[in-house]
Protein backbone atom coordinates (compact mmCIF):
# COMPACT_ATOMS: atom_id res chain seq x y z
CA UNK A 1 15.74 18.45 11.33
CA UNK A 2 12.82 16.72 9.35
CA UNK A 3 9.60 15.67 11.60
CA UNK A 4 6.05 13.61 9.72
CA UNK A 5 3.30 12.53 12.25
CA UNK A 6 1.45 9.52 10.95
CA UNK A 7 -2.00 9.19 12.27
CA UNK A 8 -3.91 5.54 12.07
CA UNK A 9 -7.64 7.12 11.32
CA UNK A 10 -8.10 10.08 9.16
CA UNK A 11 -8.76 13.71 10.67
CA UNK A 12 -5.57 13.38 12.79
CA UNK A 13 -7.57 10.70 15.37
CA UNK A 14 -6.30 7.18 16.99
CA UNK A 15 -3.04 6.41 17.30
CA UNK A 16 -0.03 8.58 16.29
CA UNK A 17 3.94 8.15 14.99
CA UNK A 18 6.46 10.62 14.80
CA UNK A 19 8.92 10.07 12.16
CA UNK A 20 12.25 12.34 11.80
CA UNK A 21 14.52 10.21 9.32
CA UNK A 22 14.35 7.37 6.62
CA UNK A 23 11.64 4.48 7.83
CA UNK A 24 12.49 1.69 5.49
CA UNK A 25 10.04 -0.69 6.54
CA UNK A 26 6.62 0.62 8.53
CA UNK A 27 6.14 -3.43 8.92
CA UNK A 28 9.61 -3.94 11.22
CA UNK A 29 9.02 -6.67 13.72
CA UNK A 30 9.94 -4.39 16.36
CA UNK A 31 7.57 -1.52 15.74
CA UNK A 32 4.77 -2.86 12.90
CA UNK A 33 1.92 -1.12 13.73
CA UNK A 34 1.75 1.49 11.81
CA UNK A 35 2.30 -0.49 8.17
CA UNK A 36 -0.40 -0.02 5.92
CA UNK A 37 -2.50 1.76 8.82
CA UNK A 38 -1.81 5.67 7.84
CA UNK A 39 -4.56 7.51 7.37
CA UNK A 40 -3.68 10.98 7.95
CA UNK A 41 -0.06 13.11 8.28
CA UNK A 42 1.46 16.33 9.10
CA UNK A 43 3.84 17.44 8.36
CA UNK A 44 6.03 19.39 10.65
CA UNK A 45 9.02 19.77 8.70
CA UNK A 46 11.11 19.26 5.49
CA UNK A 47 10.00 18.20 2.30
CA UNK A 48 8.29 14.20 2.00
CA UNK A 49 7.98 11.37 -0.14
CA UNK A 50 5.86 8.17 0.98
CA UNK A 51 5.97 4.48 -1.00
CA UNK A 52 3.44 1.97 -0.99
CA UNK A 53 5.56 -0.91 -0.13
CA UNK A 54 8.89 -1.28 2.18
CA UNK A 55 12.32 0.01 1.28
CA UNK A 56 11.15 2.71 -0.32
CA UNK A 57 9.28 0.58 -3.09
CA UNK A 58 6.36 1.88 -5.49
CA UNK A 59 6.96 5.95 -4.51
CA UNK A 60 3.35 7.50 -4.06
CA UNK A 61 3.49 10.30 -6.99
CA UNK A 62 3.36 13.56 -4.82
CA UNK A 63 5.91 15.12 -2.26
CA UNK A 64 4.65 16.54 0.80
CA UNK A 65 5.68 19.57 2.25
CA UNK A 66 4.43 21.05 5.73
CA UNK A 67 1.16 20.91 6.40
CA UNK A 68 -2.06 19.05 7.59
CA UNK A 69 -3.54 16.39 5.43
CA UNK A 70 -6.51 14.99 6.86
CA UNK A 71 -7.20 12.34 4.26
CA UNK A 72 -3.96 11.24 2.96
CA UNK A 73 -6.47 10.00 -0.39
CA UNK A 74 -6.51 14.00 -0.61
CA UNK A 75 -2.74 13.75 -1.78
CA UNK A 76 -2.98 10.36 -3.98
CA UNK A 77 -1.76 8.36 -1.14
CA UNK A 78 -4.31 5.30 -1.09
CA UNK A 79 -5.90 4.63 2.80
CA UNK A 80 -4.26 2.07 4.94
CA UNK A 81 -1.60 1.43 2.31
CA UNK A 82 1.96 3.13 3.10
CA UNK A 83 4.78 1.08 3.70
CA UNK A 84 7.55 3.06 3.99
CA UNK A 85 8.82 7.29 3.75
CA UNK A 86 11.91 9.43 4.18
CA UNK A 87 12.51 13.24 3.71
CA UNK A 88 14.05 14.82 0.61
């Protein structure tokens, strides 16, 4: 099982996603709130890769593995920017 917590503000604050599979669009109708709002992510499990836009469009150029990244700029992911993700 894969697990990524999204956080809206940076230093894990505001309000929080947990994502375990492919999220092809952060901007769904359904559930938008979190499209181009991430700030900061751990990592809980498995190995990640984040895009700038939906459907896994424009991949950010590092891959994530567990951990705690407080400033997702820290890792080349730009602020308030992420679209979509899924694990390797």
């Amino acid at each position: 099982m894969t697990e990524v917590i999204l956080f809206e503000h940076n230093d894990f604050r505001g309000a929080h996603k947990h994502v375990f599979d492919d999220e092809p669009n952060l901007g769904d109708p359904i559930d938008s709130f979190f499209n181009d709002k991430v700030s900061s992510i751990v990592v809980v499990s498995g190995e990640w890769i984040f895009y700038r836009n939906a459907n896994f469009n424009t991949p950010y150029p590092r891959i994530l593995a567990p951990g705690r990244y407080a400033n997702v700029t820290d890792v080349g992911i730009q602020n308030d920017d992420m679209s979509s993700l899924r694990p390797l």
